[in-house]
C-alpha atoms as a PDB file:
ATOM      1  CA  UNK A   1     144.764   4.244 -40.735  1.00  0.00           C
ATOM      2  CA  UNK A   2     141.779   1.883 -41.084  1.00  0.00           C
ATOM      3  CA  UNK A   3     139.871   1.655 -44.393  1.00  0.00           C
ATOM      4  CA  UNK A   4     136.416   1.401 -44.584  1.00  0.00           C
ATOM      5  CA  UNK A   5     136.952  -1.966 -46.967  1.00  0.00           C
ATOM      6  CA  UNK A   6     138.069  -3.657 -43.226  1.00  0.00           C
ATOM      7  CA  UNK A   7     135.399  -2.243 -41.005  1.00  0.00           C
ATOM      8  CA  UNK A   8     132.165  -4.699 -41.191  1.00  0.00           C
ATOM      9  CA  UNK A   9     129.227  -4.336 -39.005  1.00  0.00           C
ATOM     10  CA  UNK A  10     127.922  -7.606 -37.853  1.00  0.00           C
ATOM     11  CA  UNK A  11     124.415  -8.093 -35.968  1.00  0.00           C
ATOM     12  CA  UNK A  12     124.153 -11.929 -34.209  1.00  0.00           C
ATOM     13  CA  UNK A  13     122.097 -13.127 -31.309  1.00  0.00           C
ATOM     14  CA  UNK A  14     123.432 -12.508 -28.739  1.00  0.00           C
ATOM     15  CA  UNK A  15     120.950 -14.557 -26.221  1.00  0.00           C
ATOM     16  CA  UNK A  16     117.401 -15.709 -26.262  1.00  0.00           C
ATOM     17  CA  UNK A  17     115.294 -12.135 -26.451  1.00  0.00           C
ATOM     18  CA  UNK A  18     118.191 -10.114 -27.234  1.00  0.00           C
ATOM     19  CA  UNK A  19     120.661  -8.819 -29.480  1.00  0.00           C
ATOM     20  CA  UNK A  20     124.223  -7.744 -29.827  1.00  0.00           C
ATOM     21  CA  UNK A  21     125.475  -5.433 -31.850  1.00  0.00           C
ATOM     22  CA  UNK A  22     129.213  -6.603 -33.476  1.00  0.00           C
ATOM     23  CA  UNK A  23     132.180  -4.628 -34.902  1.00  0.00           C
ATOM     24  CA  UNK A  24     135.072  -6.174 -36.919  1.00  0.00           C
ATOM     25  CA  UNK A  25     137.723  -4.560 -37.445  1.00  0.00           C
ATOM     26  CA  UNK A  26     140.145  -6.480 -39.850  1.00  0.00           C
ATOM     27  CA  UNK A  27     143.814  -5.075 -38.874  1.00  0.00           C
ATOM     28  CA  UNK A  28     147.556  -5.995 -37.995  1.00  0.00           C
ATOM     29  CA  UNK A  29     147.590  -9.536 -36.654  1.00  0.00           C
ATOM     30  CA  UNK A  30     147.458  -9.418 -32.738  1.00  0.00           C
ATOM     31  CA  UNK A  31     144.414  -7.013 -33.037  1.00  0.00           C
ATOM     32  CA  UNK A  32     140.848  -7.242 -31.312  1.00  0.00           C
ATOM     33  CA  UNK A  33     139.249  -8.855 -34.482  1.00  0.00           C
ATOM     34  CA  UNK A  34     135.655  -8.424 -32.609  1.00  0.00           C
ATOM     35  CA  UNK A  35     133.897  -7.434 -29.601  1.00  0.00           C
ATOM     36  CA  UNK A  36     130.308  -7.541 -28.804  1.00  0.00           C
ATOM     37  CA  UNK A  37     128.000  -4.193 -27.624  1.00  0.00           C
ATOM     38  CA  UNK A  38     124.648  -5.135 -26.297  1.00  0.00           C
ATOM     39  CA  UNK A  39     121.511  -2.961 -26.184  1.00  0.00           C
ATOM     40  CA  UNK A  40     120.855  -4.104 -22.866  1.00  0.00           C
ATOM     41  CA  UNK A  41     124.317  -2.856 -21.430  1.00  0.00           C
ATOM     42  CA  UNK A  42     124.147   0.480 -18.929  1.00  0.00           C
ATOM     43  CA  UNK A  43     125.409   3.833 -20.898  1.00  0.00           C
ATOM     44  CA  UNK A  44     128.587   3.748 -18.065  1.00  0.00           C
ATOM     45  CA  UNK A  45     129.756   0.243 -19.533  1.00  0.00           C
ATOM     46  CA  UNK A  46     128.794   0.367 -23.320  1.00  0.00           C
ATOM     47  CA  UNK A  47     131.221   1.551 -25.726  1.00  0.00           C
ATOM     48  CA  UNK A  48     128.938   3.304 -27.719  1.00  0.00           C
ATOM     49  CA  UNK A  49     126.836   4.565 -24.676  1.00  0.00           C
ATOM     50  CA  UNK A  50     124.557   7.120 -27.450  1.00  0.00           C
ATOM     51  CA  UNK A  51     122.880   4.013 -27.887  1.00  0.00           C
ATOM     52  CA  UNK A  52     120.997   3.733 -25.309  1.00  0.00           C
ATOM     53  CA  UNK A  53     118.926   6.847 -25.654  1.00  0.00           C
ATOM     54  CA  UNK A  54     116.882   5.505 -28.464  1.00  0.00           C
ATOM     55  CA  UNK A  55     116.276   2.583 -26.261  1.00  0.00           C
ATOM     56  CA  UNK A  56     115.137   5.046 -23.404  1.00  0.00           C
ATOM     57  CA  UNK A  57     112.860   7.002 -25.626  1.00  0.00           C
ATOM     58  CA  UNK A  58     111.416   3.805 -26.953  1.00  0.00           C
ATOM     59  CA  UNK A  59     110.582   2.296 -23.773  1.00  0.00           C
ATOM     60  CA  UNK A  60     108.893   5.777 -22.359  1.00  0.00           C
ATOM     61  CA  UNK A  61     106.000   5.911 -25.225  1.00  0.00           C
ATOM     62  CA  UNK A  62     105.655   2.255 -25.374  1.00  0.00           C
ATOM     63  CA  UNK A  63     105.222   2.272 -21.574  1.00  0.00           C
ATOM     64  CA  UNK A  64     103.597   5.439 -20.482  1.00  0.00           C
ATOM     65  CA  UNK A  65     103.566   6.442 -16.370  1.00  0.00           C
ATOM     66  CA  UNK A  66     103.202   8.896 -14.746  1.00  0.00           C
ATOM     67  CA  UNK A  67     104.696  11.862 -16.532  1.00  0.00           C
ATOM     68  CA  UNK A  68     101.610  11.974 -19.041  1.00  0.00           C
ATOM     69  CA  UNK A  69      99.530  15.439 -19.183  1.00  0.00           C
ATOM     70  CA  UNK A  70      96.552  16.057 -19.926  1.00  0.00           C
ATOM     71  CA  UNK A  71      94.071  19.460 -20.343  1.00  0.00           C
ATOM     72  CA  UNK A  72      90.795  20.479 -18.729  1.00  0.00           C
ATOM     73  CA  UNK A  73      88.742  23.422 -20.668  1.00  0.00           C
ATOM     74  CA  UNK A  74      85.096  24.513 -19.959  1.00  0.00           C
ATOM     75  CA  UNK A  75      83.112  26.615 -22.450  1.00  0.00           C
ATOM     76  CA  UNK A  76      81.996  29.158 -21.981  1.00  0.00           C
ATOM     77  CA  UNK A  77      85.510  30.732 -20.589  1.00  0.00           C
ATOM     78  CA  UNK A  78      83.325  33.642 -18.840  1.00  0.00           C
ATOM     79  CA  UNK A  79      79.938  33.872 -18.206  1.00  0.00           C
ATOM     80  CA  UNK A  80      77.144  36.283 -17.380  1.00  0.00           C
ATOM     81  CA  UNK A  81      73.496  35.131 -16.618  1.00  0.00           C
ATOM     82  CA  UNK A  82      70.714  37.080 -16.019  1.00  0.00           C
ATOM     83  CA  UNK A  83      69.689  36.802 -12.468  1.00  0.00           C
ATOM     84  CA  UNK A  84      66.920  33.672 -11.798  1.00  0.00           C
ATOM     85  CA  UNK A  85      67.443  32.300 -15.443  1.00  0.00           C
ATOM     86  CA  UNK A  86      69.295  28.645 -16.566  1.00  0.00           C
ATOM     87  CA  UNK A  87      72.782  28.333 -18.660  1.00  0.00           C
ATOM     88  CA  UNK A  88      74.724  25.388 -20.580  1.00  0.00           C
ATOM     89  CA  UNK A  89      78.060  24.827 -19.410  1.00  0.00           C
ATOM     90  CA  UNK A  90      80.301  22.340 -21.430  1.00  0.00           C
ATOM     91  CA  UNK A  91      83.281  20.331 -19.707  1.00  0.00           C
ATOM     92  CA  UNK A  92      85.682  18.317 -21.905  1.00  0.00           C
ATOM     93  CA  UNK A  93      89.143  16.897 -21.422  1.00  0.00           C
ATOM     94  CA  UNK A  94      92.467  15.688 -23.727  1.00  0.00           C
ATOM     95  CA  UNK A  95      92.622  12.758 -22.069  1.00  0.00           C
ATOM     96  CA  UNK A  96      91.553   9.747 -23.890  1.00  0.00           C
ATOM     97  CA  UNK A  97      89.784   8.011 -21.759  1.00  0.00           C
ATOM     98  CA  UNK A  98      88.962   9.594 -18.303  1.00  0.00           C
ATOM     99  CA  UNK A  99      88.475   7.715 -15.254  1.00  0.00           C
ATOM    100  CA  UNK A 100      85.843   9.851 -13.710  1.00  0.00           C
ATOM    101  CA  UNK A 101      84.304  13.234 -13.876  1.00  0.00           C
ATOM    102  CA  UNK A 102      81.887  15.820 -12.741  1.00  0.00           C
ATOM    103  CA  UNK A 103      80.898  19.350 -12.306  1.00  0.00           C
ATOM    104  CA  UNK A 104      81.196  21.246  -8.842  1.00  0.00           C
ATOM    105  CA  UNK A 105      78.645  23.880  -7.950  1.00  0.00           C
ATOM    106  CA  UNK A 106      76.122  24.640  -5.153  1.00  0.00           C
ATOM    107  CA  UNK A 107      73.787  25.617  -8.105  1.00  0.00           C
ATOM    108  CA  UNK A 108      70.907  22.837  -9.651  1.00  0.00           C
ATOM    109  CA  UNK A 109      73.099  20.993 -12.300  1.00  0.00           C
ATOM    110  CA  UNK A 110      71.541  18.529 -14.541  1.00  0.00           C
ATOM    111  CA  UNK A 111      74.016  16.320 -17.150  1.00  0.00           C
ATOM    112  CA  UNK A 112      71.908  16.921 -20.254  1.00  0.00           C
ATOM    113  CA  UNK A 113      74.647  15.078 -22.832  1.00  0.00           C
ATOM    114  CA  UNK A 114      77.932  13.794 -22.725  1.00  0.00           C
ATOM    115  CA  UNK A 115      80.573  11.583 -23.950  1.00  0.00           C
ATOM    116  CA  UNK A 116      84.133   9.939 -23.980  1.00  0.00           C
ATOM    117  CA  UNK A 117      85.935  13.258 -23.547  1.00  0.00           C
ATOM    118  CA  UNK A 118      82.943  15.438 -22.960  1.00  0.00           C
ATOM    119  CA  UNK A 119      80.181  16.529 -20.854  1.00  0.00           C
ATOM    120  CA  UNK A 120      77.002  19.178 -20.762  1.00  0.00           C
ATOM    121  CA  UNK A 121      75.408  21.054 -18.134  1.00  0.00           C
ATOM    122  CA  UNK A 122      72.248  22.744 -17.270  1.00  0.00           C
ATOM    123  CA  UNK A 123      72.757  25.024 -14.489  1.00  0.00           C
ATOM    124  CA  UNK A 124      69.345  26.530 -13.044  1.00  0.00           C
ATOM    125  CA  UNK A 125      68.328  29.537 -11.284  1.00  0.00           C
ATOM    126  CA  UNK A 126      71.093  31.250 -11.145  1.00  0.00           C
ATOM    127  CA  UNK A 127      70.569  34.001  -8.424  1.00  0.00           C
ATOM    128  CA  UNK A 128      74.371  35.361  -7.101  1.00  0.00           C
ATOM    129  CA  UNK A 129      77.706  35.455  -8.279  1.00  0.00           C
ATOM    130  CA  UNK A 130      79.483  31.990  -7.676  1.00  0.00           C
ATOM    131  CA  UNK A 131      82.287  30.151  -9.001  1.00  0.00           C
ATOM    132  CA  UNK A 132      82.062  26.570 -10.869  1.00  0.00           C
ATOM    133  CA  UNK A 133      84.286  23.816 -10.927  1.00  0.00           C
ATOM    134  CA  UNK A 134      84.663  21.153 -13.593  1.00  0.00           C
ATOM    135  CA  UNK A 135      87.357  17.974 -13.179  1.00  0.00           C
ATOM    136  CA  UNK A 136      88.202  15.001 -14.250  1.00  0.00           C
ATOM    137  CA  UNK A 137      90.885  12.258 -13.173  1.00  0.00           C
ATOM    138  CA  UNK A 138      93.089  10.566 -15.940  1.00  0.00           C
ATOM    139  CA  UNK A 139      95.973   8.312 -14.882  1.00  0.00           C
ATOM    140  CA  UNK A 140      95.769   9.228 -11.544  1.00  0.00           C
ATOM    141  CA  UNK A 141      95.343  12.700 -11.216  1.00  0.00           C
ATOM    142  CA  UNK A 142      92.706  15.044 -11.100  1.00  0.00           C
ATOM    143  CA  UNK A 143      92.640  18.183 -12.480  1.00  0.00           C
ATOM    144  CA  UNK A 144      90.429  21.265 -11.850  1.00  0.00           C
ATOM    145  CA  UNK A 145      88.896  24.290 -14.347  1.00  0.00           C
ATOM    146  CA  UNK A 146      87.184  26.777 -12.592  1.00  0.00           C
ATOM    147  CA  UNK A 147      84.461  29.278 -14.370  1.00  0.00           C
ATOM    148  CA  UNK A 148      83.545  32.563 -12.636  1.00  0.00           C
ATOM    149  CA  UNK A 149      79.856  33.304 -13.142  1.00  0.00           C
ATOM    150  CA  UNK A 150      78.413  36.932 -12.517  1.00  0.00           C
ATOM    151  CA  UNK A 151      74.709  37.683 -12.406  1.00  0.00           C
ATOM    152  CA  UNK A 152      72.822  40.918 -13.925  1.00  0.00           C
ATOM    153  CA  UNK A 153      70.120  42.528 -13.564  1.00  0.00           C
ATOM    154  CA  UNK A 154      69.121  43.943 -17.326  1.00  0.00           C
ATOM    155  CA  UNK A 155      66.931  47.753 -17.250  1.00  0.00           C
ATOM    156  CA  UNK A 156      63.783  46.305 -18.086  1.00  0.00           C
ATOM    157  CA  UNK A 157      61.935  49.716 -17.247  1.00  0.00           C
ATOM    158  CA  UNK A 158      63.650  53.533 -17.940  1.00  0.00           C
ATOM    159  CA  UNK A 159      61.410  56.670 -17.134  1.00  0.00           C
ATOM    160  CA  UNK A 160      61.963  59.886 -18.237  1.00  0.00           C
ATOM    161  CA  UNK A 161      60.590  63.366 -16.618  1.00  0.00           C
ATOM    162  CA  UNK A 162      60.557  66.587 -18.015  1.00  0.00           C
ATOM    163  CA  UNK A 163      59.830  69.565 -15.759  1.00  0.00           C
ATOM    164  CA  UNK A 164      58.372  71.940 -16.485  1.00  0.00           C
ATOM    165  CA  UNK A 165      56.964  70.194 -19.580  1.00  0.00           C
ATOM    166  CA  UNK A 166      56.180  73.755 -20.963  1.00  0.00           C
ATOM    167  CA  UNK A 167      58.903  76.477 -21.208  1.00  0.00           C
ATOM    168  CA  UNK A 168      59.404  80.072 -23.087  1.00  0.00           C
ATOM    169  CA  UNK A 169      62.369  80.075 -25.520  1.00  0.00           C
ATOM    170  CA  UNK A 170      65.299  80.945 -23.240  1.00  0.00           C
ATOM    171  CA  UNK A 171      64.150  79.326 -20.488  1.00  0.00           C
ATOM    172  CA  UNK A 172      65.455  76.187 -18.359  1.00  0.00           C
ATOM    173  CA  UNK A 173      63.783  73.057 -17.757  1.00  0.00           C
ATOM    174  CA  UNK A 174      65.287  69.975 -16.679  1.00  0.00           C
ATOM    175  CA  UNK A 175      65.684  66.374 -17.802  1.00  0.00           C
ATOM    176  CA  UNK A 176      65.516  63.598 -15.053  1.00  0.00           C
ATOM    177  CA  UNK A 177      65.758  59.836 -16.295  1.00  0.00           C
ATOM    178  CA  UNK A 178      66.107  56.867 -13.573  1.00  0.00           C
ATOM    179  CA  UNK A 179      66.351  53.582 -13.341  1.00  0.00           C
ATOM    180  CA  UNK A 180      65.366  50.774 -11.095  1.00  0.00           C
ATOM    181  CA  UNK A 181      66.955  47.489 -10.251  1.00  0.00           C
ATOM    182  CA  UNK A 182      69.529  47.219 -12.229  1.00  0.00           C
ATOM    183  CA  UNK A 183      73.376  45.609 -11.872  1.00  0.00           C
ATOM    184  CA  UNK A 184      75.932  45.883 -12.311  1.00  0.00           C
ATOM    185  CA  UNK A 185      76.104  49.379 -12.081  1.00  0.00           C
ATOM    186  CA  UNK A 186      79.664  50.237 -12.518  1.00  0.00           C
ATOM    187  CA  UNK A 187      78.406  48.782 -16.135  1.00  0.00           C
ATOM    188  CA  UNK A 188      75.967  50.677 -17.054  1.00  0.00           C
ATOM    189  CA  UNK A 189      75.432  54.270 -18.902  1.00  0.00           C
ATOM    190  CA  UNK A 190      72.250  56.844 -19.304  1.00  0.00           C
ATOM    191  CA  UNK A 191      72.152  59.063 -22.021  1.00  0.00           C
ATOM    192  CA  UNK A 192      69.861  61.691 -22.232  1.00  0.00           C
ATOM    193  CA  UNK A 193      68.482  62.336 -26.111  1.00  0.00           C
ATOM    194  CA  UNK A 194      67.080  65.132 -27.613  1.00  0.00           C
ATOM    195  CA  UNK A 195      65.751  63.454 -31.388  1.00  0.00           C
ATOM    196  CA  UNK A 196      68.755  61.203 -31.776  1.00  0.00           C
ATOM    197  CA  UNK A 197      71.495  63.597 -30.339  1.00  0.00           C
ATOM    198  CA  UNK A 198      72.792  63.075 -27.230  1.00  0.00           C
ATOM    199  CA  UNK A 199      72.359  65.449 -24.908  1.00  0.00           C
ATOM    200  CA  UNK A 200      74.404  64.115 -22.002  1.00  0.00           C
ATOM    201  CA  UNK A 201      75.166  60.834 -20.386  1.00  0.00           C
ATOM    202  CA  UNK A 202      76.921  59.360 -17.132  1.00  0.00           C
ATOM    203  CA  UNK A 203      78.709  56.149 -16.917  1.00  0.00           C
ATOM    204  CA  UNK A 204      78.053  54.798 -12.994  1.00  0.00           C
ATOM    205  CA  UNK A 205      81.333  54.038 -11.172  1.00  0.00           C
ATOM    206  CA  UNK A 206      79.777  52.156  -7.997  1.00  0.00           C
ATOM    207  CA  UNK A 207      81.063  48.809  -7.375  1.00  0.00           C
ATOM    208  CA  UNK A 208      77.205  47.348  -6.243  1.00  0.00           C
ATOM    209  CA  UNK A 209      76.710  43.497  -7.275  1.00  0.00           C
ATOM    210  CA  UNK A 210      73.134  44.008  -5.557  1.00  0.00           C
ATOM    211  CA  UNK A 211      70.751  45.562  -7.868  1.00  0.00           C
ATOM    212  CA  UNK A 212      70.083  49.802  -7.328  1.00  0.00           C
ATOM    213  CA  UNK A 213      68.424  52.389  -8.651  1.00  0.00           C
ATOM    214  CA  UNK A 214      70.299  54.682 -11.280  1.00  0.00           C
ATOM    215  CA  UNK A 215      69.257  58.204 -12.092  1.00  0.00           C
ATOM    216  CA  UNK A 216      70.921  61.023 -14.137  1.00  0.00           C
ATOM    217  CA  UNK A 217      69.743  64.907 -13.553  1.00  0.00           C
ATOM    218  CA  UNK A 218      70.380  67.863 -16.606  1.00  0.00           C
ATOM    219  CA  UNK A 219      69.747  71.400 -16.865  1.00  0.00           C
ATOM    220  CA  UNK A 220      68.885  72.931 -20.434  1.00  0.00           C
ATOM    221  CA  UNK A 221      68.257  76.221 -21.714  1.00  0.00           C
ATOM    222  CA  UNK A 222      65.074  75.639 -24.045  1.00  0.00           C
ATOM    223  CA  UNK A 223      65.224  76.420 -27.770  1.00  0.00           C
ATOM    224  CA  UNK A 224      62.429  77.262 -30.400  1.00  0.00           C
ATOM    225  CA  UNK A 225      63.125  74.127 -32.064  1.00  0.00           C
ATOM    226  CA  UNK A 226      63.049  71.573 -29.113  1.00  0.00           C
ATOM    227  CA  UNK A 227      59.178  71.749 -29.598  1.00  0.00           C
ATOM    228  CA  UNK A 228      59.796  69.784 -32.584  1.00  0.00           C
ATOM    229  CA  UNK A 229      61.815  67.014 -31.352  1.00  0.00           C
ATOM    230  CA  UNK A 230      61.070  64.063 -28.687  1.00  0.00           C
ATOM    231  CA  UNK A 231      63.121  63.298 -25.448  1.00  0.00           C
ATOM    232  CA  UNK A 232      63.967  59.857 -24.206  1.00  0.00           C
ATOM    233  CA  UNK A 233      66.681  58.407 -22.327  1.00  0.00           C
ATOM    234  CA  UNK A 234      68.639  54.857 -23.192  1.00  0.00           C
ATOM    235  CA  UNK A 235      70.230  52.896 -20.835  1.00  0.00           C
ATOM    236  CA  UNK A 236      73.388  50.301 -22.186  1.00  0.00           C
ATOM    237  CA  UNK A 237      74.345  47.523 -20.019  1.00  0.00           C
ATOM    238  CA  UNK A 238      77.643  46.766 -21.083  1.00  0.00           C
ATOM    239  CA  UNK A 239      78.833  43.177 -20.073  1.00  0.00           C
ATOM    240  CA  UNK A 240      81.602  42.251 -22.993  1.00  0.00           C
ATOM    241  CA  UNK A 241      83.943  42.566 -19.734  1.00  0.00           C
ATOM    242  CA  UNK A 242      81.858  39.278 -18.060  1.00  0.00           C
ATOM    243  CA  UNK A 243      81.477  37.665 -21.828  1.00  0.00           C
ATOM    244  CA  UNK A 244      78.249  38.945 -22.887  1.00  0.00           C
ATOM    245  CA  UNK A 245      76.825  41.568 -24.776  1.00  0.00           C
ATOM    246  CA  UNK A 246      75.321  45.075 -24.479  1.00  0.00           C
ATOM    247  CA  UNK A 247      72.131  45.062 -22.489  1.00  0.00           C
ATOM    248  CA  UNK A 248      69.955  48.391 -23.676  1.00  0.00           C
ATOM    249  CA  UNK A 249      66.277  49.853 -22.615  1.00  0.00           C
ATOM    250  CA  UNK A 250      65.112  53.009 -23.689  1.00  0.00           C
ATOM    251  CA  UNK A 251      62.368  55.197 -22.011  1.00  0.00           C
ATOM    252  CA  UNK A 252      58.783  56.320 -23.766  1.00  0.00           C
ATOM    253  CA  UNK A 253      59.563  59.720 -25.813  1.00  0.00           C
ATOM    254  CA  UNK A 254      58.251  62.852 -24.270  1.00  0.00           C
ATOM    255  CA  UNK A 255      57.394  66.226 -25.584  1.00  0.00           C
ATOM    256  CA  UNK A 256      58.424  69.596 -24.820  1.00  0.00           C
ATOM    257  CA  UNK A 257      56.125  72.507 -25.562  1.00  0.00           C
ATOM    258  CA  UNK A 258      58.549  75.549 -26.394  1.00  0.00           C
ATOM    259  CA  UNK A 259      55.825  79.187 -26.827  1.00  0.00           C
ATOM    260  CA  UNK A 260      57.771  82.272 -27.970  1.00  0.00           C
ATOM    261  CA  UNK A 261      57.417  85.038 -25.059  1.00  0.00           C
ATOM    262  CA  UNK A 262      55.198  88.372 -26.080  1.00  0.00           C
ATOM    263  CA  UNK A 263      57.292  91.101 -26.305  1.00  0.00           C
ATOM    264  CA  UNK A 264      56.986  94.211 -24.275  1.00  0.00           C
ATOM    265  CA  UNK A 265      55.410  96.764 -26.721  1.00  0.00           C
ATOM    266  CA  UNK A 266      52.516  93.821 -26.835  1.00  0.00           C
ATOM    267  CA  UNK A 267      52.492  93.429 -23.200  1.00  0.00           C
ATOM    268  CA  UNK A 268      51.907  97.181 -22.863  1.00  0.00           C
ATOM    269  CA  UNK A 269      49.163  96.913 -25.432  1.00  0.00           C
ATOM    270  CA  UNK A 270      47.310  94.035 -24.244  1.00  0.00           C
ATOM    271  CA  UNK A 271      47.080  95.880 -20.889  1.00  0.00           C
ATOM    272  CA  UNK A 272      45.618  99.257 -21.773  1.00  0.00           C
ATOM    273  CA  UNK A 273      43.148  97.575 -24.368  1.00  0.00           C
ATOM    274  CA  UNK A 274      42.072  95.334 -21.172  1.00  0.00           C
ATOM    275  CA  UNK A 275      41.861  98.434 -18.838  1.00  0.00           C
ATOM    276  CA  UNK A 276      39.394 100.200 -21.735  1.00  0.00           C
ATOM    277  CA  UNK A 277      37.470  97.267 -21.712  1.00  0.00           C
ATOM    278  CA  UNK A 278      37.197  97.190 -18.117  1.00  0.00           C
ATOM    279  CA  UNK A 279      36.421 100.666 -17.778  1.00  0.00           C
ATOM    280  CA  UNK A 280      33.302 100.788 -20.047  1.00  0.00           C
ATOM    281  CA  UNK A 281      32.080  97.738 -18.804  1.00  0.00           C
ATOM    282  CA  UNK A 282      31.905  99.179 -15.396  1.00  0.00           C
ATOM    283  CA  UNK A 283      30.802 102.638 -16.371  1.00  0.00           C
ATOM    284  CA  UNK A 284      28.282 100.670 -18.820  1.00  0.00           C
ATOM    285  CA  UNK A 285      26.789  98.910 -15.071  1.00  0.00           C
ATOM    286  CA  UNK A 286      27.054 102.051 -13.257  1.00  0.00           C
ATOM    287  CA  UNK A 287      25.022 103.905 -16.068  1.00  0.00           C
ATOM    288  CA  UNK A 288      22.736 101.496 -15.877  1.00  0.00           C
ATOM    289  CA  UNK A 289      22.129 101.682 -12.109  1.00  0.00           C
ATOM    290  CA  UNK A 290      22.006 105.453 -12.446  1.00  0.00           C
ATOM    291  CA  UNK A 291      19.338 105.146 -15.109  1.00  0.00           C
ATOM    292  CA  UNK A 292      17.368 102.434 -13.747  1.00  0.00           C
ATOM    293  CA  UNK A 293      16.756 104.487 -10.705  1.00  0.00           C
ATOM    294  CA  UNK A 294      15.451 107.872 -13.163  1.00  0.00           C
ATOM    295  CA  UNK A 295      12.973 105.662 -14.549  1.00  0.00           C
ATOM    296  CA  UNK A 296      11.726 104.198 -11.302  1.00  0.00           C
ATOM    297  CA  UNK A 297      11.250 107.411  -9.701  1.00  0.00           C
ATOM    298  CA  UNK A 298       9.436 109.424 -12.699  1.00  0.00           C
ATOM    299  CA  UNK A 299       7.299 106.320 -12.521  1.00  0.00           C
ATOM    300  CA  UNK A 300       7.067 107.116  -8.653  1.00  0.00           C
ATOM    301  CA  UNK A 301       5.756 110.579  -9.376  1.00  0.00           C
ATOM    302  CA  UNK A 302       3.239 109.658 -11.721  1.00  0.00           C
ATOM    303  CA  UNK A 303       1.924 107.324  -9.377  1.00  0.00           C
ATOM    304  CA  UNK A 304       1.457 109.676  -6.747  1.00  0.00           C
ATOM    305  CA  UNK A 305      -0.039 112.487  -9.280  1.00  0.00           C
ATOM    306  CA  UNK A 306      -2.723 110.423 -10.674  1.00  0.00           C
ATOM    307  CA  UNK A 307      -3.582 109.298  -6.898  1.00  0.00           C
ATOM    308  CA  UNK A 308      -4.253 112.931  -6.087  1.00  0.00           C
END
């Protein structure tokens, strides 16, 4: 066996610029006392071919070409813009040092800011849904991040109708709230409220980008104490789904005036004390005719008598 006490490991030059690697082995006379292993030497003809990995590794991050990577990332990931209004969109890169850069879109775009790894946007009037692109090149290639960008149209005005706006106890009257221009509208939601509760509400399942007209109907049996509360309507825009936030109007409170209906004992009352009343004031006029005409004919005959 060989003992570690004759195994030496010698490094010499080997030529000018490189180096060999040397192994002695110190056994029987007649044996290979050394042979040489260079660094340089293809894995197939080295000895010790598990060398030449390290070298391989070495040379690819001291040399880099073309398998390097880099990232593209915009920020905001989604957006939502109101429709006619101006947004910031930020483009940046891993890459060290770009070669070139820039922002695709048939929108206005104006570079506000940038730097090494960086740039920002200010996108104006913003009117439809569109798609931007942001790139930039590093060691020869180009790489692209898109942004989807949806437009809405917020419910700047809600009106509310009540009809009729006065109703006996027991009775029905009906709730109609609308509103105009407004989208998305498979986003939004009216709720009818009586006070704070909510009465009823519809979420809108139409796939419209263009702005429409919403409008929710209800039928409701008055009660004696809906004369004490105030009806509105709200209207949530809900655009977390695009990356934005909830969008709400709310209508002007109306009033409902709720009168308890006269029983029928009254109603029967009511009537024969109005029939009375009618009744002497129409004998009261005939008696007056009837006695207006006495008096003008006894004055008549005296007339006549004193003539004689």
């Amino acid at each position: 066996m060989w003992s570690p006490a004759h195994r030496r490991l010698e490094f010499r030059a080997a030529a000018p610029g490189r180096h060999s690697l040397t192994w002695a082995h110190h056994l029987a006379p007649g044996s290979p006392q050394l042979f040489t292993v260079s660094l340089w030497m293809p894995l197939k003809m080295s000895p010790f071919g598990c060398w030449g990995l390290p070298a391989a590794l070495l040379a690819l991050f001291c040399c880099p070409g073309s398998g390097e990577t880099f990232e593209v990332h915009m920020y905001p990931e989604q957006l939502v813009v109101e429709s006619g209004e101006s947004t910031l969109i930020n483009c940046s890169t891993s890459c060290a040092l770009p070669d070139t850069s820039g922002l695709e879109t048939t929108l206005t775009k104006t570079l506000v800011a940038s730097g090494t790894q960086w740039k920002q946007y200010l996108v104006s009037n913003v009117s439809q849904d569109t798609i931007i692109y942001c790139y930039f090149t590093c060691f020869r290639k180009q790489k692209l991040k898109s942004l989807n960008v949806s437009v809405f149209y917020p419910p700047k005005e809600v009106l509310l109708k009540l009809k009729p706006t006065r109703v006996a106890v027991g009775g029905s009257f009906t709730i109609e709230c609308w509103v105009p221009n407004v989208a998305p509208l498979e986003t939004l939601t009216l709720t009818l409220l009586r006070g704070k509760e909510a009465m009823h509400n519809k979420t809108f399942r139409t796939m419209a980008l263009a702005p429409q007209e919403a409008t929710v109907t209800h039928n409701a049996t008055a009660h004696k104490e809906d004369g004490r509360h105030n009806f509105s309507c709200r209207a949530d825009l809900d655009l977390r789904s695009l990356g934005g936030d909830i969008i709400h109007g709310v209508s002007e409170p109306q009033t409902l005036k709720v009168y308890e209906p006269m029983p029928d004992n009254q109603m029967v009352v009511i009537i024969t004390v109005v029939s009375v009343l009618l009744f002497l004031f129409v004998t009261s006029i005939l008696l007056c005719f009837v006695f207006g005409q006495h008096w003008r004919q006894r004055q008549m005959g005296a007339y006549r008598v004193q003539g004689a």
